[in-house]
N, C-alpha and C. Protein backbone atom coordinates (compact mmCIF):
# COMPACT_ATOMS: atom_id res chain seq x y z
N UNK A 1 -30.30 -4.84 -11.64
CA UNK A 1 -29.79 -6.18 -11.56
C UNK A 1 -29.12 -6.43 -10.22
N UNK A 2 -28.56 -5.43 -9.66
CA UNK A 2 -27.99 -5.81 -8.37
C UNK A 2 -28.34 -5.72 -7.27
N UNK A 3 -29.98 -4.96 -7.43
CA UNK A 3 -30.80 -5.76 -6.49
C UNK A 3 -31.05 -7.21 -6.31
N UNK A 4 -31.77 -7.81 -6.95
CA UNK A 4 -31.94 -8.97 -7.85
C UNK A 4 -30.58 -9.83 -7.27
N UNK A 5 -29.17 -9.47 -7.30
CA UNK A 5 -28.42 -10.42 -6.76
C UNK A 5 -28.66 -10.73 -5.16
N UNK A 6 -29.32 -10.10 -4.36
CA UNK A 6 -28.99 -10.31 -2.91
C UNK A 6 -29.94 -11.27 -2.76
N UNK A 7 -31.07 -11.22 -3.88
CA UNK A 7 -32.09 -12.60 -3.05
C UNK A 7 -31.51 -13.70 -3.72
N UNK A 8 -30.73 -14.00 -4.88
CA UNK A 8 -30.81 -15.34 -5.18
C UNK A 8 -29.58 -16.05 -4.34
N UNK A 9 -29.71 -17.15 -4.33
CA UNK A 9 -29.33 -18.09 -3.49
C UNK A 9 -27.91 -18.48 -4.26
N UNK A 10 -26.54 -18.05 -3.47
CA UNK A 10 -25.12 -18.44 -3.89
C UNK A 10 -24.72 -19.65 -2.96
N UNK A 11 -24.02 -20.50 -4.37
CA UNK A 11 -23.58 -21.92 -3.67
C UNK A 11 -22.28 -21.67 -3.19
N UNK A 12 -22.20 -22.67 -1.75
CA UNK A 12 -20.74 -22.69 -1.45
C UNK A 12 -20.14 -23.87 -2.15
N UNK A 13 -18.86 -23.69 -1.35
CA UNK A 13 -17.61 -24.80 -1.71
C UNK A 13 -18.69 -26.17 -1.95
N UNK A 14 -18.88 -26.42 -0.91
CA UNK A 14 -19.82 -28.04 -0.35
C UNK A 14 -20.39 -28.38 -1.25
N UNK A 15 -21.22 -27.48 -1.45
CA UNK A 15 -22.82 -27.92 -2.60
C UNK A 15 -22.28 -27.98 -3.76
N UNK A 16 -20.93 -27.49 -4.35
CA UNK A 16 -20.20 -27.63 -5.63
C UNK A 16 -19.81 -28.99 -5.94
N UNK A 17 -18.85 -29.43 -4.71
CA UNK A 17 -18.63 -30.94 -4.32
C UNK A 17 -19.31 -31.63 -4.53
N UNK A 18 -20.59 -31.66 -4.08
CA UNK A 18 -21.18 -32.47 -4.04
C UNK A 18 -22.07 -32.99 -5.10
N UNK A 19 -21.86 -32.19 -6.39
CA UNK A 19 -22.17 -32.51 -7.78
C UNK A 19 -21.76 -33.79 -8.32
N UNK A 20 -22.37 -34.61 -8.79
CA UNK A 20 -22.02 -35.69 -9.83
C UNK A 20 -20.80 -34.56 -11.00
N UNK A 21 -19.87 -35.59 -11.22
CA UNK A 21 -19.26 -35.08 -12.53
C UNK A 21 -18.93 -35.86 -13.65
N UNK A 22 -19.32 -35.57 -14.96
CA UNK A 22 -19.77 -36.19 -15.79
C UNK A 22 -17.84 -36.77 -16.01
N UNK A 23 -18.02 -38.12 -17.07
CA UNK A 23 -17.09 -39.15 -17.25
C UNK A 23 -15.90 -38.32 -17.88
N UNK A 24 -16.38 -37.48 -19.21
CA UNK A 24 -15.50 -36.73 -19.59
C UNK A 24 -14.90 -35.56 -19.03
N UNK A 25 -15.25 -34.91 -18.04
CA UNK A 25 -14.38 -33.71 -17.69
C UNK A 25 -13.43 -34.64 -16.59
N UNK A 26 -13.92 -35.66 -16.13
CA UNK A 26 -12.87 -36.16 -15.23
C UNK A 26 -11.41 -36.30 -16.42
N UNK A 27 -11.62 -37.27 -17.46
CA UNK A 27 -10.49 -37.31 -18.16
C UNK A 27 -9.96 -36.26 -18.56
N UNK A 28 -10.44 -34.71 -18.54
CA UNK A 28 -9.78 -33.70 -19.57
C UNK A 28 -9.13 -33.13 -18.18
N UNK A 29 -9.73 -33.12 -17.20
CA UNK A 29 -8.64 -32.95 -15.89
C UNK A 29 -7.23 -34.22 -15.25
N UNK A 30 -7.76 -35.03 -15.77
CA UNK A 30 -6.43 -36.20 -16.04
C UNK A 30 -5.35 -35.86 -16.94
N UNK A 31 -5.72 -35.28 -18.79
CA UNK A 31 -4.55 -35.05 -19.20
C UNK A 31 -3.82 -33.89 -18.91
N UNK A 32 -4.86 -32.78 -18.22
CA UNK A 32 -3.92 -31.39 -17.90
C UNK A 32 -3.17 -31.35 -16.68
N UNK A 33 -3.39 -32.49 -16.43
CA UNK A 33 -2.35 -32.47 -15.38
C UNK A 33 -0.91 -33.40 -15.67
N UNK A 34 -1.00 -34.25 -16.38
CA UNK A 34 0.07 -35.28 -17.03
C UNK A 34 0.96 -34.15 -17.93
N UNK A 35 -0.04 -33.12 -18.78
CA UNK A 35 1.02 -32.25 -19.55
C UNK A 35 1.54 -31.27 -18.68
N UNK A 36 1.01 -30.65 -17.44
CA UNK A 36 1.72 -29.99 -16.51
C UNK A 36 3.37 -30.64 -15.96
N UNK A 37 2.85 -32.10 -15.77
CA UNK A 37 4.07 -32.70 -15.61
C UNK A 37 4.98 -32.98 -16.25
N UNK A 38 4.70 -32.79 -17.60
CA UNK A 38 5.87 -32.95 -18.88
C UNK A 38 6.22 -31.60 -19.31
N UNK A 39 5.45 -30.85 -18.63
CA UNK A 39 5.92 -29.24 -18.44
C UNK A 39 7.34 -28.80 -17.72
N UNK A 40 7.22 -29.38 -16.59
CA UNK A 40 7.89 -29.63 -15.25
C UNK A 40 9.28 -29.79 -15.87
N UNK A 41 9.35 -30.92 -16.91
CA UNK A 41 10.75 -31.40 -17.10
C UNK A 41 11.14 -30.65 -18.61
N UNK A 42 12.69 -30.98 -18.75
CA UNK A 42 13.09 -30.34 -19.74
C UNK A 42 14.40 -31.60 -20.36
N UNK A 43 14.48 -31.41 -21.47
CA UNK A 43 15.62 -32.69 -22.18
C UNK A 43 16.58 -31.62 -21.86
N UNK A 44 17.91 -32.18 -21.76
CA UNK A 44 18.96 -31.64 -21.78
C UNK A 44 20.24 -32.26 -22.27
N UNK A 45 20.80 -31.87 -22.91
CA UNK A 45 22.46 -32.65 -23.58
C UNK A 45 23.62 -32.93 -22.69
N UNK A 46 23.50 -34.02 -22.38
CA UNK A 46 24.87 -34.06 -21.44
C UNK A 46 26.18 -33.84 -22.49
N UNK A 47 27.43 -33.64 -21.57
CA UNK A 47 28.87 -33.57 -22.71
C UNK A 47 28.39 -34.68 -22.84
N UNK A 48 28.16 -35.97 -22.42
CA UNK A 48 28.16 -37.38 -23.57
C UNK A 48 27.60 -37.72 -24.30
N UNK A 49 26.64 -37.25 -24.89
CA UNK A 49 25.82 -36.73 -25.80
C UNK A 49 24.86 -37.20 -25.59
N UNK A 50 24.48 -37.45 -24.42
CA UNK A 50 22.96 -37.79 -24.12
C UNK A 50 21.90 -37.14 -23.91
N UNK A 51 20.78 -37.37 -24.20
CA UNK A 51 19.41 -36.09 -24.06
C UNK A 51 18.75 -37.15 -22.37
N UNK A 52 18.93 -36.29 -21.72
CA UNK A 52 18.09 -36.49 -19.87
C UNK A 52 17.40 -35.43 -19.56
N UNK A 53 16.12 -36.08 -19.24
CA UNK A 53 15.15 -35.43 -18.66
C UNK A 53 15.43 -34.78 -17.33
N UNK A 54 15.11 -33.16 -17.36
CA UNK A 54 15.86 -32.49 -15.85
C UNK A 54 14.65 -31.76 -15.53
N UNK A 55 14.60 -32.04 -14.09
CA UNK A 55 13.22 -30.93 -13.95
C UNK A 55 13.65 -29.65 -14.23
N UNK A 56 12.53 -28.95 -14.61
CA UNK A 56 13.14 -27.17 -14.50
C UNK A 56 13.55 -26.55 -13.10
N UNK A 57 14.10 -25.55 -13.55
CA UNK A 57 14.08 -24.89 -12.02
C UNK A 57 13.68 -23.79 -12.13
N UNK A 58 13.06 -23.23 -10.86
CA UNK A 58 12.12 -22.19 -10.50
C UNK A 58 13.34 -20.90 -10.70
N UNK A 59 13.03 -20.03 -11.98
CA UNK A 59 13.65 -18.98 -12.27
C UNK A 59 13.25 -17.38 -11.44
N UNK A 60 12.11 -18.16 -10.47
CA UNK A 60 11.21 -16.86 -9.83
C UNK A 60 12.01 -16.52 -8.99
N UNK A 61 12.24 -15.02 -8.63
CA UNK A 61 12.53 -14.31 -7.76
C UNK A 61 11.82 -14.61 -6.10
N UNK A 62 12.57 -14.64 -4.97
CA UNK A 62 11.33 -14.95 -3.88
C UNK A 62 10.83 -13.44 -3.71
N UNK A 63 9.18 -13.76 -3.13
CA UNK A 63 8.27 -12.95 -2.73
C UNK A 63 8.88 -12.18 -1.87
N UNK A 64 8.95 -10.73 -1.75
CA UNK A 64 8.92 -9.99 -0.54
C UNK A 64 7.71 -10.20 0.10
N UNK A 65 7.80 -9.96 1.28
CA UNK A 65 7.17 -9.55 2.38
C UNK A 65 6.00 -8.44 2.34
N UNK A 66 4.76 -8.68 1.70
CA UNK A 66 4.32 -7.19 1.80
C UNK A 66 3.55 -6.54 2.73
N UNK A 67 3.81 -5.31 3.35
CA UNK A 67 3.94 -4.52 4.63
C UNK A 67 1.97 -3.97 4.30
N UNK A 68 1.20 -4.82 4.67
CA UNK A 68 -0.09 -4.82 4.83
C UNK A 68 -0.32 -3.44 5.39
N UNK A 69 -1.07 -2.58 4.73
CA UNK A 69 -1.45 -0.73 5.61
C UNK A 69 -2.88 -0.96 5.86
N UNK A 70 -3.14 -0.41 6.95
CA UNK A 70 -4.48 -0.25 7.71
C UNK A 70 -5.23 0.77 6.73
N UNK A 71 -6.20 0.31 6.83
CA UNK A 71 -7.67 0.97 6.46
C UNK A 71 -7.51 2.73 6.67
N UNK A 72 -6.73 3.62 5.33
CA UNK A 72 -6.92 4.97 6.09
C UNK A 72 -8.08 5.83 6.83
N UNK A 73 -9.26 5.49 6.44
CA UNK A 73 -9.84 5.68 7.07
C UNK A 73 -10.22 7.45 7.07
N UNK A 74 -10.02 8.27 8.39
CA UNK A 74 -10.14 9.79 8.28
C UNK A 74 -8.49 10.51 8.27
N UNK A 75 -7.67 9.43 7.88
CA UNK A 75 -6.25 9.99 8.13
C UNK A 75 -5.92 11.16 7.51
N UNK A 76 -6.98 10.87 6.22
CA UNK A 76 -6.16 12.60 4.91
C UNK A 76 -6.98 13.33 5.78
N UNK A 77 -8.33 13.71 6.38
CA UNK A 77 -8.41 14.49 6.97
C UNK A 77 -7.97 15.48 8.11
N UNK A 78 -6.91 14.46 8.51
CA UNK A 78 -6.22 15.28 9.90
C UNK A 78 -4.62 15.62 9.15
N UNK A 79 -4.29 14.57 8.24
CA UNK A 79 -3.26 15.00 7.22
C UNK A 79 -3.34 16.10 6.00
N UNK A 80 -3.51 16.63 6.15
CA UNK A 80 -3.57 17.88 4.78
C UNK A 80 -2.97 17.51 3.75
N UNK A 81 -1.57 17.73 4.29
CA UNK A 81 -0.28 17.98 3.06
C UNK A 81 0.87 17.44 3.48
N UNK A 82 1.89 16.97 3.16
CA UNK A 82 3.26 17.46 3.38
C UNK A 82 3.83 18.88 3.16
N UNK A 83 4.42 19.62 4.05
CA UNK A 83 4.83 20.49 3.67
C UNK A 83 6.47 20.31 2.80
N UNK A 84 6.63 21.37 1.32
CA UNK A 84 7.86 20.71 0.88
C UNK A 84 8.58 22.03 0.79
N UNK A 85 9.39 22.80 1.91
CA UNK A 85 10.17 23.76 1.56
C UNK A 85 11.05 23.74 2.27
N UNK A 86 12.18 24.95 2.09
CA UNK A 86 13.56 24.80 2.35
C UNK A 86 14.13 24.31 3.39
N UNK A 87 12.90 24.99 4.66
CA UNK A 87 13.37 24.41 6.05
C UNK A 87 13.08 23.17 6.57
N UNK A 88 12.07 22.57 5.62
CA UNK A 88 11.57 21.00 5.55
C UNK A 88 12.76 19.84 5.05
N UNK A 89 13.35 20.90 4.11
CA UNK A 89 14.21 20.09 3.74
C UNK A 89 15.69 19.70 4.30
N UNK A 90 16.13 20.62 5.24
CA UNK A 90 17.02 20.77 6.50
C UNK A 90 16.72 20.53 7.27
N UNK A 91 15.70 19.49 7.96
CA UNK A 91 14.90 18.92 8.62
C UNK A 91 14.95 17.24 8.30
N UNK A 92 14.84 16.72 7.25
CA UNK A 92 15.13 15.64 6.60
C UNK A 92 16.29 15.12 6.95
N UNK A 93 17.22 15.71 7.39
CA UNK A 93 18.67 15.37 7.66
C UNK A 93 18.24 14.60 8.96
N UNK A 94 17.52 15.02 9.75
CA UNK A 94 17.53 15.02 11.08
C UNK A 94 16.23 14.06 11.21
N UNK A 95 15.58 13.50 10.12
CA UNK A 95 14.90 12.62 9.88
C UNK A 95 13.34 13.08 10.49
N UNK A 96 13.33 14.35 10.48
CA UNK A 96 12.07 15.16 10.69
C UNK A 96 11.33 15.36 9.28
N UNK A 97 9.82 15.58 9.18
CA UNK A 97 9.06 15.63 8.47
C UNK A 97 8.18 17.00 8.83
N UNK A 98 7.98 17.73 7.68
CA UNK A 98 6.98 18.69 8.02
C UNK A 98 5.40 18.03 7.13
N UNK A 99 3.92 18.56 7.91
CA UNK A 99 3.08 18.50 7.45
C UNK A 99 2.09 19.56 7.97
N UNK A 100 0.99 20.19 7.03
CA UNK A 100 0.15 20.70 7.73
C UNK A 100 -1.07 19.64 7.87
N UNK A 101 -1.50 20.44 9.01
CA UNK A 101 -2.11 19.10 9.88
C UNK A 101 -3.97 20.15 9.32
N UNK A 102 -4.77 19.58 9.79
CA UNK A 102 -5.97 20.16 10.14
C UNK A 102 -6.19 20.99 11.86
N UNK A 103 -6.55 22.23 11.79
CA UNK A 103 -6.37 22.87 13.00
C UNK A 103 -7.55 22.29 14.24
N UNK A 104 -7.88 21.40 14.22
CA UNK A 104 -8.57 20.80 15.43
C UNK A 104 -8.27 19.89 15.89
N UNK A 105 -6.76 19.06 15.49
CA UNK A 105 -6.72 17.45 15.70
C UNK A 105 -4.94 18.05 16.94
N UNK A 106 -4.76 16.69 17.62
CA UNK A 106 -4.28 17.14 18.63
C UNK A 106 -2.86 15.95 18.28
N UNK A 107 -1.97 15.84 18.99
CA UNK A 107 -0.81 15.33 18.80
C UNK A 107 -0.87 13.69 18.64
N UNK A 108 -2.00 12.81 19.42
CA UNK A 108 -1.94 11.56 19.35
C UNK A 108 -2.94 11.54 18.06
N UNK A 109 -3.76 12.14 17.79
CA UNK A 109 -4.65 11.76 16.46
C UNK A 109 -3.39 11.73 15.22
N UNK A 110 -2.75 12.82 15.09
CA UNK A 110 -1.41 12.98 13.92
C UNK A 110 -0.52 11.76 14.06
N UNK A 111 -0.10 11.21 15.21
CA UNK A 111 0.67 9.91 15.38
C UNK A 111 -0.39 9.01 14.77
N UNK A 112 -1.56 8.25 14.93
CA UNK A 112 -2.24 7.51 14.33
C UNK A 112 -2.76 7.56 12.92
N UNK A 113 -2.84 8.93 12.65
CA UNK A 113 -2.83 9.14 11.12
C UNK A 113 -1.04 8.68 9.88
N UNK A 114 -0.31 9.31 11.13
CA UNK A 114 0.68 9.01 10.22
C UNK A 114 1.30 7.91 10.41
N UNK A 115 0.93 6.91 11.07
CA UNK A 115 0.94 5.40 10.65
C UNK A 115 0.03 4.67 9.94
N UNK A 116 -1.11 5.25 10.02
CA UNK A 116 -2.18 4.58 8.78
C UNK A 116 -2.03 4.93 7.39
N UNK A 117 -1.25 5.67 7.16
CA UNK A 117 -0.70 6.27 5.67
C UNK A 117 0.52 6.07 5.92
N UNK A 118 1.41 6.55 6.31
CA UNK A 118 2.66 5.92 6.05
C UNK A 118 3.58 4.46 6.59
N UNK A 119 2.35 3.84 7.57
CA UNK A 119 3.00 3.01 8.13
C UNK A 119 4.63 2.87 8.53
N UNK A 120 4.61 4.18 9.28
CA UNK A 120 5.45 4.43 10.47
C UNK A 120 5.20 5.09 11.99
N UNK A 121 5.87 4.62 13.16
CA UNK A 121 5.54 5.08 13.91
C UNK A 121 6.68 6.36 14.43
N UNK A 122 5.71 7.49 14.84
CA UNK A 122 6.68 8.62 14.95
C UNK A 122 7.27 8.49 16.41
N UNK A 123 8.26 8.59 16.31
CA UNK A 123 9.16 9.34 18.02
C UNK A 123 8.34 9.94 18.76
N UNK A 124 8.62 11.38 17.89
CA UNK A 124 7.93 12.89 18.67
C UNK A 124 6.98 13.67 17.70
N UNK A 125 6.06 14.03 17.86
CA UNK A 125 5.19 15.21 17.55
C UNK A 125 5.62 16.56 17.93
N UNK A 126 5.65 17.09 17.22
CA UNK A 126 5.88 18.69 17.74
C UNK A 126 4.87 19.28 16.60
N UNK A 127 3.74 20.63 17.64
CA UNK A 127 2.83 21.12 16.34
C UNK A 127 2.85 22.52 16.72
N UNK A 128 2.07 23.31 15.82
CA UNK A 128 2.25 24.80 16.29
C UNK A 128 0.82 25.72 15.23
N UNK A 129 0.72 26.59 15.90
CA UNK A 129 -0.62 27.61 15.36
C UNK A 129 0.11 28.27 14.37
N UNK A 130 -0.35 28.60 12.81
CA UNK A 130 0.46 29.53 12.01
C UNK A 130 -0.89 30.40 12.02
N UNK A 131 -0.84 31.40 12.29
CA UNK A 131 -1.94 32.60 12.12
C UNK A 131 -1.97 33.01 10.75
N UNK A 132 -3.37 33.24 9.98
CA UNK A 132 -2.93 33.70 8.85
C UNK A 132 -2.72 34.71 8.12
N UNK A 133 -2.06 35.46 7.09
CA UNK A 133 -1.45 36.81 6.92
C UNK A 133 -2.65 37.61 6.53
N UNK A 134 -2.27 39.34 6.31
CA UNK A 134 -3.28 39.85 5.74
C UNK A 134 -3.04 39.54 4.73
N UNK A 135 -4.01 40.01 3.71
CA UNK A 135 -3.59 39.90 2.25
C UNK A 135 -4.46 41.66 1.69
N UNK A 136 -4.46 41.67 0.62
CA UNK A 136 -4.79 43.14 0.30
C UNK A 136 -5.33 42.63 -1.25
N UNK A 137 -6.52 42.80 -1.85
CA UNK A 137 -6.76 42.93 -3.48
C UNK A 137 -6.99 43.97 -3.95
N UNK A 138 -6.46 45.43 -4.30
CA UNK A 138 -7.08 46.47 -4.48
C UNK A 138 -7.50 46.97 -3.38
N UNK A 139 -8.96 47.36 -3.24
CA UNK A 139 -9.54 48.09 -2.14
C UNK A 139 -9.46 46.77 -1.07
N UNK A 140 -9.91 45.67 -1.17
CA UNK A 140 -10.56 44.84 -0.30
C UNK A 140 -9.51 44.24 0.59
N UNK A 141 -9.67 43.85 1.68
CA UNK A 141 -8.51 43.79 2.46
C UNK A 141 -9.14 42.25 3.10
N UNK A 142 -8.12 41.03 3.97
CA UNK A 142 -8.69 40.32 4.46
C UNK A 142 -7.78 39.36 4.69
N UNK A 143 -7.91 38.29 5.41
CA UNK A 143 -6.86 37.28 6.03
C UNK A 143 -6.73 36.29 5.55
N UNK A 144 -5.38 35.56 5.00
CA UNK A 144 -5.54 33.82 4.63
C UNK A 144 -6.25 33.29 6.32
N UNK A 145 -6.56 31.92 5.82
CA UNK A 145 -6.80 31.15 7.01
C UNK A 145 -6.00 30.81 7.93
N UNK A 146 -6.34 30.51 9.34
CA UNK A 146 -5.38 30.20 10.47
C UNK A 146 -5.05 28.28 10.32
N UNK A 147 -3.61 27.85 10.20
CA UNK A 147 -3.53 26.13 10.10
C UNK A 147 -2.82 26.08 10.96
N UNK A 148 -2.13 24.30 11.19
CA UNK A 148 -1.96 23.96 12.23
C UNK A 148 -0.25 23.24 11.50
N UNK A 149 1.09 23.44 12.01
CA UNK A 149 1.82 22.99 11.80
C UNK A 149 2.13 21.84 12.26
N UNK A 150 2.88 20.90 11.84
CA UNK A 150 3.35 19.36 12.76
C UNK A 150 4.62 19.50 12.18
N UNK A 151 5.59 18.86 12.97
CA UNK A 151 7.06 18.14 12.94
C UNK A 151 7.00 16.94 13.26
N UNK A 152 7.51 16.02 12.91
CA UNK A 152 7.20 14.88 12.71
C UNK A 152 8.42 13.95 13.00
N UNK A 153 9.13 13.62 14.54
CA UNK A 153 10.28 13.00 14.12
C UNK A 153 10.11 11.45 13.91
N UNK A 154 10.67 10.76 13.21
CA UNK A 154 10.88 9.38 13.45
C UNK A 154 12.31 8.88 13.90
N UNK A 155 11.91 7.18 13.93
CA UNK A 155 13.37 6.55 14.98
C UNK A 155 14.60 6.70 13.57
N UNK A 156 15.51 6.64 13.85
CA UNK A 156 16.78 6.07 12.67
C UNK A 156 16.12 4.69 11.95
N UNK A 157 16.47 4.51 10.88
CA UNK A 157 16.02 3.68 9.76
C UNK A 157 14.87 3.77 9.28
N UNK A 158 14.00 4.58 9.40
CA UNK A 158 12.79 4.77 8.89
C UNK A 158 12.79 6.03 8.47
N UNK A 159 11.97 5.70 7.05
CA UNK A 159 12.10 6.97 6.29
C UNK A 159 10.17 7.47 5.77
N UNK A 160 9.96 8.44 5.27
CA UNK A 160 8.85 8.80 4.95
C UNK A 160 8.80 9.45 3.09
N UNK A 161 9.33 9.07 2.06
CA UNK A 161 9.01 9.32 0.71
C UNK A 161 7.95 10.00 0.48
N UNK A 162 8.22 11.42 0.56
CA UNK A 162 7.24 12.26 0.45
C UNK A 162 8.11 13.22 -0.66
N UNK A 163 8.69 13.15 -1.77
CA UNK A 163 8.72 13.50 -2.64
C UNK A 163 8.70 12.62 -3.85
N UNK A 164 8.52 11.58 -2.99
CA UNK A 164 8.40 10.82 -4.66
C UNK A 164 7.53 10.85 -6.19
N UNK A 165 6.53 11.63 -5.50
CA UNK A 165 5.52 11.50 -6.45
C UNK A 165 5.45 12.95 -7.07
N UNK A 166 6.63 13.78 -6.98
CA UNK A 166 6.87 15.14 -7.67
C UNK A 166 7.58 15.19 -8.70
């Protein structure tokens, strides 16, 4: 079927307009709008014991602002992880972030990643080679993998919520 949708022919706005509209839907769009307006208002008791029509008032909260994020795109790829341990967390004070990064990406790719996901821009980059350990199973012997560390500072007032979701 959704082949089938790309050949048939979709109307715009215009060609909708430009429909005849029959006698009765004009009137059933006449009264929903008259009861919208008797929606609008409300009776109310004055101390003199009078009932007056008061418009309502808008009990809505105003809209925040919402902080539109770019298209991530290949960002988790150069982003791995957050890293979440002790010295990460004595780091936080200082409004530093640890992450492991992917070991081929270079200091301005990690700044553009970590504004397309976190929509912040970092200060400073600082990254580093962690080599990886031996390990031993029984007889067989052999190495974790080699990754790529990042530090991550940002300016004062900006923060990065990377434990929230633990």
């Amino acid at each position: 079927m959704g082949i089938l949708d790309k050949f048939t022919k979709k109307k715009t706005d215009k060609q909708k307009e430009d429909k005849p509209v029959k006698e009765g839907k004009k009137e059933a769009v006449k009264k929903t709008s008259v009861q919208k307006e008797s929606q609008a208002t409300e009776s109310v008791l004055t101390p003199d014991g009078k009932l007056v029509n008061v418009a309502k008032k808008d009990s809505k909260k105003p809209k925040k602002a919402k902080v539109k994020k770019e298209n991530t795109g290949q960002a988790y790829r150069v982003i791995m992880k957050p890293l979440i341990t002790e010295k990460g967390s004595y780091l936080g004070v200082n409004n530093q972030y640890l992450f492991e990064v992917s070991p081929n990406t270079n200091k301005t790719e990690i700044k553009k990643a970590i504004f397309k996901v976190y929509g912040v821009t970092p200060n400073k980059i600082n990254i580093m080679n962690v080599s990886g350990k031996k390990i031993r199973y029984g007889r067989t012997e052999g190495r974790t993998k080699n990754w790529k560390k990042a530090i991550v500072s940002l300016p004062e007032g900006q923060k990065i919520d990377i434990q929230e979701g633990l």
